[in-house]
Protein backbone atom coordinates (compact mmCIF):
# COMPACT_ATOMS: atom_id res chain seq x y z
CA UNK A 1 0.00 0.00 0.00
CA UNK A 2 1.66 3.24 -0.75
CA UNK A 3 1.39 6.60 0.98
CA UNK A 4 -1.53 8.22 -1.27
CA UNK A 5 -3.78 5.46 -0.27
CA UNK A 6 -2.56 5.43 3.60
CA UNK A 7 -3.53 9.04 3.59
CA UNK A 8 -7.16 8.90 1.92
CA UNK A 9 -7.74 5.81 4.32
CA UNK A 10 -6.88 7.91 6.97
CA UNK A 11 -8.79 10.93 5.78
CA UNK A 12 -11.93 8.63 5.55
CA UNK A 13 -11.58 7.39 8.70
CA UNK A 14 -11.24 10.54 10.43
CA UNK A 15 -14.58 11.53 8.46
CA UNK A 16 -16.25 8.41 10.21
CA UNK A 17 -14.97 9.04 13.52
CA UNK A 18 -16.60 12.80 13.43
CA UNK A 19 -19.82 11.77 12.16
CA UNK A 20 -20.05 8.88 15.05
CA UNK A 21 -18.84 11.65 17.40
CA UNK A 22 -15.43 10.20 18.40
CA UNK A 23 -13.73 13.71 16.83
CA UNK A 24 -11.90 14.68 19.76
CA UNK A 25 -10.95 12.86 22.98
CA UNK A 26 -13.12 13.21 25.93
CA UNK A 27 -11.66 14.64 29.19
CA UNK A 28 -11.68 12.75 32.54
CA UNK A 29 -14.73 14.81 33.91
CA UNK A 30 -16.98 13.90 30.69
CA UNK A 31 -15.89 10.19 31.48
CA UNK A 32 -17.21 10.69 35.00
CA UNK A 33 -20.27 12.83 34.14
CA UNK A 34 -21.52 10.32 31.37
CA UNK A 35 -20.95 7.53 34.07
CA UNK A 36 -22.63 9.48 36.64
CA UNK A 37 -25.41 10.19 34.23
CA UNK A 38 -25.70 6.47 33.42
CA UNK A 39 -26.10 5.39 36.79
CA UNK A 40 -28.59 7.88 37.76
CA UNK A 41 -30.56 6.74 35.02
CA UNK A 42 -30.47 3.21 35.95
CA UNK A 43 -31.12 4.32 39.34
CA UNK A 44 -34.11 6.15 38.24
CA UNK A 45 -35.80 3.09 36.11
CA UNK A 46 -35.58 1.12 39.63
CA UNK A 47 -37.47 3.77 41.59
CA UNK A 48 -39.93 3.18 38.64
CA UNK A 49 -40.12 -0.28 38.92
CA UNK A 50 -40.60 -0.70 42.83
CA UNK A 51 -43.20 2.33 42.82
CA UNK A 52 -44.77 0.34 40.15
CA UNK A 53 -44.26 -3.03 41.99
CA UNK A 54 -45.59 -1.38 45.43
CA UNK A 55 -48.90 -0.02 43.88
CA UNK A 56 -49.47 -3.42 42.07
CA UNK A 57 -48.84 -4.96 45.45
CA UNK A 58 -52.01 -2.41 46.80
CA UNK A 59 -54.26 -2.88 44.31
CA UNK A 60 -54.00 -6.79 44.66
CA UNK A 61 -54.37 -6.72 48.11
CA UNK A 62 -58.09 -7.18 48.07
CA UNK A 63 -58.10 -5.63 51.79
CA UNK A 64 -55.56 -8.24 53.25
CA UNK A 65 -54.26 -5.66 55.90
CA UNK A 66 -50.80 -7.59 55.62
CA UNK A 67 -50.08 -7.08 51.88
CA UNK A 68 -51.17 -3.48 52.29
CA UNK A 69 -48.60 -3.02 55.07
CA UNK A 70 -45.91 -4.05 52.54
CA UNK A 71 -47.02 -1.98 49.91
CA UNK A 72 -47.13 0.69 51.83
CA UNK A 73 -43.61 -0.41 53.32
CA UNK A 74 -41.98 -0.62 49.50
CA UNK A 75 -43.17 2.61 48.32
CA UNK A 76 -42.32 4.16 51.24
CA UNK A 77 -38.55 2.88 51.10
CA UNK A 78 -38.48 3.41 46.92
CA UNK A 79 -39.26 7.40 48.25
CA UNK A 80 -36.86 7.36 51.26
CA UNK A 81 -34.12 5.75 48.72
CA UNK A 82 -34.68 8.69 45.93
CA UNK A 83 -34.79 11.11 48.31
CA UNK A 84 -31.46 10.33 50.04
CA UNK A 85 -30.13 9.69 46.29
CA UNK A 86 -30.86 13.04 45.05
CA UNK A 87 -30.06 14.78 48.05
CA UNK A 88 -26.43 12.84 47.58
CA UNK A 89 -26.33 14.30 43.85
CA UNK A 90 -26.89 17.65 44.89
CA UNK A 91 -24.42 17.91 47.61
CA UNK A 92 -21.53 16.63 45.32
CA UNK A 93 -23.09 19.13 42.40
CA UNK A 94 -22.41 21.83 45.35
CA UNK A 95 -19.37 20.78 46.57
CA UNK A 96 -17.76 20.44 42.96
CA UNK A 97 -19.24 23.45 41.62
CA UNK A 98 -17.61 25.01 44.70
CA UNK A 99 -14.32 24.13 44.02
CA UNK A 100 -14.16 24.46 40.41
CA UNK A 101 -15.05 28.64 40.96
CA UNK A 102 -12.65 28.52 43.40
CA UNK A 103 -10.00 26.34 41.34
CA UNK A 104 -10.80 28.34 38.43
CA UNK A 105 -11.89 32.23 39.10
């Protein structure tokens, strides 16, 4: 293969990776904010599922005071869980929002 066609591979390829998106390198925090985003995501289809699972639980219950109490108990607990989740994710927001203005003023 000779240098002409090395170069128009390479041009071609470079085309590619900017159409997929892969143009320039991503930076550590990107990395770490995708992965972040990702996991409050999955995070956020759970809470989904067991607020979904605890009102299926009540409206099977047919009165049984027992099944009630543990719907009741997983809803409660899916709530408590976001809650304490989101309250996590805005503390680090704070905290690294607060050091990057004073890292970078």
């Amino acid at each position: 293969m000779n240098e002409a066609m090395k170069e128009t591979m390479l041009k071609y390829l470079e085309v590619t990776a900017k159409v997929a998106g892969f143009s320039e390198p991503k930076s550590i925090a990107e990395i770490i904010g995708a992965i972040i985003g990702t996991f409050l995501s999955l995070l956020g289809i759970i809470f989904m599922v067991l607020i979904i699972y605890g009102g299926f639980l009540w409206m099977t219950s047919a009165g049984n005071e027992i099944k009630v109490l543990k719907a009741k108990k997983t809803l409660t607990q899916a709530v408590i869980g976001l809650i304490i989740i989101m309250s996590a994710y805005s503390i680090t927001y704070f905290i690294f929002q607060s050091l990057q203005e004073a890292t970078f003023k």
